[in-house]
Structures are given as structure tokens and as C-alpha cells.
Protein backbone atom coordinates (compact mmCIF):
# COMPACT_ATOMS: atom_id res chain seq x y z
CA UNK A 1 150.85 -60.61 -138.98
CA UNK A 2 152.94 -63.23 -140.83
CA UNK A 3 156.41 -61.75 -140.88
CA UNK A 4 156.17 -60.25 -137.23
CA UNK A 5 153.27 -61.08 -135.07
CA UNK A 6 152.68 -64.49 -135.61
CA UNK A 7 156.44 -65.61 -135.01
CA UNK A 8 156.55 -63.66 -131.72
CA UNK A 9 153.09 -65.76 -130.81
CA UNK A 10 154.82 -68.65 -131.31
CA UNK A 11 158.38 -68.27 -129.54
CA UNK A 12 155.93 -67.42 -126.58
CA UNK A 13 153.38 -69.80 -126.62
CA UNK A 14 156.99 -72.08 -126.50
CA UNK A 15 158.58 -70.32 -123.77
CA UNK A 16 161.50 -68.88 -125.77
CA UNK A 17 160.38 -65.62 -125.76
CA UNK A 18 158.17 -63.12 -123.22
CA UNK A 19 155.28 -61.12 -125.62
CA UNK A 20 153.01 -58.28 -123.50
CA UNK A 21 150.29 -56.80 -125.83
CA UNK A 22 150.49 -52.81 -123.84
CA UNK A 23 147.91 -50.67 -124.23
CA UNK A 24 146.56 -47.64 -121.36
CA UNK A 25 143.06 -47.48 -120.30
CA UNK A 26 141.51 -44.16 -118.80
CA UNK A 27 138.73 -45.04 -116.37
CA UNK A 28 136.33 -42.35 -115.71
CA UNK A 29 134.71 -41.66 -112.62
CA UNK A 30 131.05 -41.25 -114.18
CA UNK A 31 128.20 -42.98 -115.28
CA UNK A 32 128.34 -46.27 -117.77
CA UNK A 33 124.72 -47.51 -118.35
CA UNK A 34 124.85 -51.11 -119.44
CA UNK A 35 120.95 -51.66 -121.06
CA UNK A 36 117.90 -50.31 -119.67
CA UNK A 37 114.11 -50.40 -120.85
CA UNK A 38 111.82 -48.40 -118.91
CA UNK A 39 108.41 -47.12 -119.57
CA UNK A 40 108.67 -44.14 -116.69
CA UNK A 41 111.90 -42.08 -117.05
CA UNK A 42 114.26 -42.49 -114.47
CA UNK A 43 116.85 -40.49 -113.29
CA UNK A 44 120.13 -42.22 -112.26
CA UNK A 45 122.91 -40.59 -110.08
CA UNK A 46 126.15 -40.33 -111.53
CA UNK A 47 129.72 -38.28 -110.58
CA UNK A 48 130.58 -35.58 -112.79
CA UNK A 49 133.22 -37.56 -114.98
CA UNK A 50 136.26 -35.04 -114.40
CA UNK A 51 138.21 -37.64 -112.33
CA UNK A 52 140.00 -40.49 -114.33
CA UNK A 53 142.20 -43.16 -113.20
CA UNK A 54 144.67 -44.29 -115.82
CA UNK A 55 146.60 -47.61 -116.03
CA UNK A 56 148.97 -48.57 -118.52
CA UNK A 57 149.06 -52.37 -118.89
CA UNK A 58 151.18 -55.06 -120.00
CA UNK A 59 149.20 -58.41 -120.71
CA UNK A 60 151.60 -61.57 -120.81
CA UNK A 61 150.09 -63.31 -123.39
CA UNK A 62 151.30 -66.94 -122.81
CA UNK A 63 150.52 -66.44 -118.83
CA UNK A 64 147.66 -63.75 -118.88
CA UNK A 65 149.57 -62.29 -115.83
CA UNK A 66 149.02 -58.44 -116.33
CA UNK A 67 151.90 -55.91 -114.64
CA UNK A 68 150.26 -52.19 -114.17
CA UNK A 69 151.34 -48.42 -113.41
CA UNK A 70 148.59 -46.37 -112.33
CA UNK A 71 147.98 -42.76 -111.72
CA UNK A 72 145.66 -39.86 -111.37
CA UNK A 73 147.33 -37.40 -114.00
CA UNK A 74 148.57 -38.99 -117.59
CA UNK A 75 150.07 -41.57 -118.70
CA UNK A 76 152.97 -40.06 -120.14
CA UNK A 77 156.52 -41.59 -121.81
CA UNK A 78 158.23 -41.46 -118.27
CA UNK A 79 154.75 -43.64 -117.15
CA UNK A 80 155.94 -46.30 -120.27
CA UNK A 81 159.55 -46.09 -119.07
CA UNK A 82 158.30 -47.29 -115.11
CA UNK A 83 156.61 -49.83 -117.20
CA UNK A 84 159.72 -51.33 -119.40
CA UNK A 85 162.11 -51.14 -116.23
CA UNK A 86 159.45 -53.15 -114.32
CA UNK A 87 159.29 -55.89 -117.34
CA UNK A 88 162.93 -55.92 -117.97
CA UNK A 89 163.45 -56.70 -113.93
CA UNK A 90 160.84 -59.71 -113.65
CA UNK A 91 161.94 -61.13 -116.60
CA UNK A 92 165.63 -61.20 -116.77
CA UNK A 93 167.91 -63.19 -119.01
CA UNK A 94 164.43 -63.74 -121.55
CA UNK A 95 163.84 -62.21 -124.98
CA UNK A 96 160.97 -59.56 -124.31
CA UNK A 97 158.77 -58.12 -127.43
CA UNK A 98 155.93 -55.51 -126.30
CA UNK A 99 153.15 -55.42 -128.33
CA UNK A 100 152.01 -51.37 -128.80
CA UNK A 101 150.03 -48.79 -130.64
CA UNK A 102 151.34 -45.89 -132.08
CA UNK A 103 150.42 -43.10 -128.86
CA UNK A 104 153.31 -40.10 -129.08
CA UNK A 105 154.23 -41.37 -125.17
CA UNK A 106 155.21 -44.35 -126.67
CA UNK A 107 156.98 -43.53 -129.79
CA UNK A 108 159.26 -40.97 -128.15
CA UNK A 109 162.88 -41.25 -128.43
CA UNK A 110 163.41 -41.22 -124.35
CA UNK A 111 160.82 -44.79 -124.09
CA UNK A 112 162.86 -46.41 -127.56
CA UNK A 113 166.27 -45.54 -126.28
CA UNK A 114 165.58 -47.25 -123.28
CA UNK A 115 163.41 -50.04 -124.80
CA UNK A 116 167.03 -50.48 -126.65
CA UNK A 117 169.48 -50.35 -123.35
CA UNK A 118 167.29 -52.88 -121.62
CA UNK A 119 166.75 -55.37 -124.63
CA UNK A 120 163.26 -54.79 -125.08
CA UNK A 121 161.47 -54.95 -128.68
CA UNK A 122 158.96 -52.81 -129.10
CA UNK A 123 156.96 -54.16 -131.87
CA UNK A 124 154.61 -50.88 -133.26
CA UNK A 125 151.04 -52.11 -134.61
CA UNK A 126 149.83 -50.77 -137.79
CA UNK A 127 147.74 -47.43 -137.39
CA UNK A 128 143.89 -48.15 -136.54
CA UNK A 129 144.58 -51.87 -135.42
CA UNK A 130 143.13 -51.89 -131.83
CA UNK A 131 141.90 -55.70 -133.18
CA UNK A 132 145.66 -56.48 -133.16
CA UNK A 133 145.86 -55.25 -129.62
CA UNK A 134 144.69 -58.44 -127.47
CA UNK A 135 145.30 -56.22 -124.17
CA UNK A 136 141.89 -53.83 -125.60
CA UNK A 137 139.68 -56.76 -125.15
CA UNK A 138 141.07 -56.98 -121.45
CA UNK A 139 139.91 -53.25 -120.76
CA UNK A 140 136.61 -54.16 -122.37
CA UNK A 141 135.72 -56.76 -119.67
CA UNK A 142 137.28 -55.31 -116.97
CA UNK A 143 135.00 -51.99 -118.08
CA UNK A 144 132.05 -54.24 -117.94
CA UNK A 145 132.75 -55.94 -114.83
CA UNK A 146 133.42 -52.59 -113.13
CA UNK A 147 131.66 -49.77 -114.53
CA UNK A 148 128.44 -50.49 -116.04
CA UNK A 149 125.35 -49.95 -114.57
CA UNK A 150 127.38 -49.54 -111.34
CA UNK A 151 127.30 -46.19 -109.26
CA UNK A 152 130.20 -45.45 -107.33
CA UNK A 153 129.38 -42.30 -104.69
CA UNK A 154 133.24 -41.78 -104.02
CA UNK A 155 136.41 -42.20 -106.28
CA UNK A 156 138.59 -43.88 -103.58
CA UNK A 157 135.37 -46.87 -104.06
CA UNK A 158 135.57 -46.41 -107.87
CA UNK A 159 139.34 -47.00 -107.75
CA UNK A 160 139.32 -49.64 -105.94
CA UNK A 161 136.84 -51.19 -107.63
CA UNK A 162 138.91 -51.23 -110.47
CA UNK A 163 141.89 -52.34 -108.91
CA UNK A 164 140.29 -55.35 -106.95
CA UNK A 165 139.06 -56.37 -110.42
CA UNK A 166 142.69 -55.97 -111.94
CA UNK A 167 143.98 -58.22 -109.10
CA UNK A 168 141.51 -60.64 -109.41
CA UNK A 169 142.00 -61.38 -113.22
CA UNK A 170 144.81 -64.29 -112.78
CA UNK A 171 142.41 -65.95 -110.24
CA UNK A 172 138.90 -65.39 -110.44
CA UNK A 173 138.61 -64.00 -113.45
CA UNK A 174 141.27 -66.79 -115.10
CA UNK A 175 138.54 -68.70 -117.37
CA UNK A 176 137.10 -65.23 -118.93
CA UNK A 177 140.60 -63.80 -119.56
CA UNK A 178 141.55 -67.61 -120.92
CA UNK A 179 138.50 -67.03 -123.60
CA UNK A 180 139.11 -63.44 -124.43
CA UNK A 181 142.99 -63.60 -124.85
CA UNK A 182 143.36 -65.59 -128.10
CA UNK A 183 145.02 -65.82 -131.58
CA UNK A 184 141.34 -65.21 -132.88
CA UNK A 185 142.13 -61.71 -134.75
CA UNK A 186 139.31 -59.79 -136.13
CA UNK A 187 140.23 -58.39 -139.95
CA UNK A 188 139.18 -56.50 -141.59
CA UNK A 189 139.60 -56.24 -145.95
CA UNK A 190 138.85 -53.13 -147.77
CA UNK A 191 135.68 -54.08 -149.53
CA UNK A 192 133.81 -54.53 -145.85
CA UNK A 193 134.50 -51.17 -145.54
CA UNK A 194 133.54 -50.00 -148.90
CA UNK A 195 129.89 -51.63 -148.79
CA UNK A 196 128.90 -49.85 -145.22
């Protein structure tokens, strides 16, 4: 956090740098129940689950803007490769530091050869650090905005559900985003873990 993290936070928060926390999220065509107390059981429809859409994400954290590449299949290193070329041509002539876990697709030599060529930093978070990640509190709302509780009879609706939300996030969705996408980091120390 002190050595690397927190100085990239600040060049951005300045303007002197461009920092995107990236992260994929695998939405599955099924059933997401938010809470629900009933005294007669009920049966709820839901698709079988086997279709996903996946969308690998790069949050901006000083402008919340979030840039996407979506498919049907995997998200795979030539998926993160789409992503830095994208990144490297909206941002040109700006330092650029993406913020990533430690997924194979992303660790590759093909993504960190060309993370070097363009002038990208990719900044690797510690393993089991998703509360370093500020783009996995993104997919948490947008999951709860889109998927729970809600029954979607087709996947064309499900996707687009998903992508209207996406769309919507540097508009309508602006104050939430605002709230979630903070410096507030959740740690953790070793003797939390040890007493549960």
C-alpha cells in the first residue's frame, strides 16, 4: 500500500497519472435470490445457469469512467490485450498504471510484453487481496442492481440488462459508484483471522 498503491492514488487523484483497478466479472444467466421469508414454499423460475457473459473491466479511478470487452466464451490473455490497446489509445501521451490480480490470463508473458511496448504498468496485487481491488465492489452493485431477485426468460434480456446497467454507471448510477469507489480499504491483520 505505502510504497506502491498509495503513490499511484495520488499522481491520479492529481491528474499526473491514469490508475484503472481491472478485474473480470462472469455473469451467469441463472437465478440470484436477494432475501425472501415465506411461510408457503414457493417455487421460482430460473434459466439453467450454463450461459455466462463475461466482461473484463477497467475502472478509472479518478473519473469512475469504466472501458469494457465482453464476450460469450472466456476471458482469456488476448481478451486483456483488446483491453490494454483500448487504454493505451484513449489515453495517449499519460502515464497509465492498471491495477490487477494475479489470474494466469493476466500474468502471461504475451499481456506483460505488450503492457511493456505500450507503456503500461501493470501493478500485480498481493495474492487473496480482492479488498485491494476497488473495481470488485463495482461488480458487487452492478450484480445487485441486475441480478437479484430478477428473472430474466431470455439471455439476449439478461445481457442487456447488464449492459444498460454498465452504461448507465457514469450517469445514473454516478452518486453510488462516487460512494463505493474510495480510498476506504478493508484490512485485514493476522490475529482477526486467528480468533474466527
Amino acid at each position: 500500500m505505502e510504497e506502491k498503491l498509495n503513490p499511484r492514488l495520488d499522481e491520479a487523484e492529481a491528474g499526473s497519472r491514469k490508475l484503472f483497478f481491472v478485474d473480470a466479472s462472469h455473469f451467469v444467466h441463472g437465478a440470484f435470490l436477494g432475501y425472501l421469508w415465506s411461510v408457503v414454499r414457493l417455487f421460482l423460475k430460473t434459466p439453467s445457469g450454463r450461459k455466462r457473459f463475461n466482461v473484463l473491466g477497467a475502472l478509472d479511478y479518478a473519473t469512475k469512467e469504466l472501458i469494457t470487452v465482453t464476450n460469450l466464451t472466456y476471458i482469456t490473455a488476448e481478451t486483456v490485450c483488446q483491453l490494454l490497446t483500448t487504454l493505451a489509445a484513449q489515453t495517449p501521451g499519460m502515464p497509465i498504471t492498471l491495477v490487477l490480480d494475479n489470474a494466469r490470463y493476466q500474468h502471461c508473458r504475451l499481456v506483460q510484453d505488450l503492457a511493456a511496448s505500450l507503456g503500461i504498468e501493470l501493478l500485480f496485487l498481493p495474492s487473496y487481496s480482492p479488498n485491494l481491488n476497488l473495481i470488485e465492489r463495482l461488480w458487487k452493485f452492478v450484480k445487485g442492481e441486475c441480478l437479484n431477485g430478477k428473472y430474466y426468460e431470455t439471455f439476449p434480456a439478461f445481457e442487456a440488462s447488464i449492459e444498460d446497467c454498465l452504461r448507465k454507471i457514469p450517469i445514473e448510477h454516478r452518486d453510488a459508484v462516487e460512494s463505493l469507489i474510495t480510498r476506504n480499504f478493508q484490512f485485514f491483520d493476522k490475529e482477526t483471522f486467528l480468533q474466527v
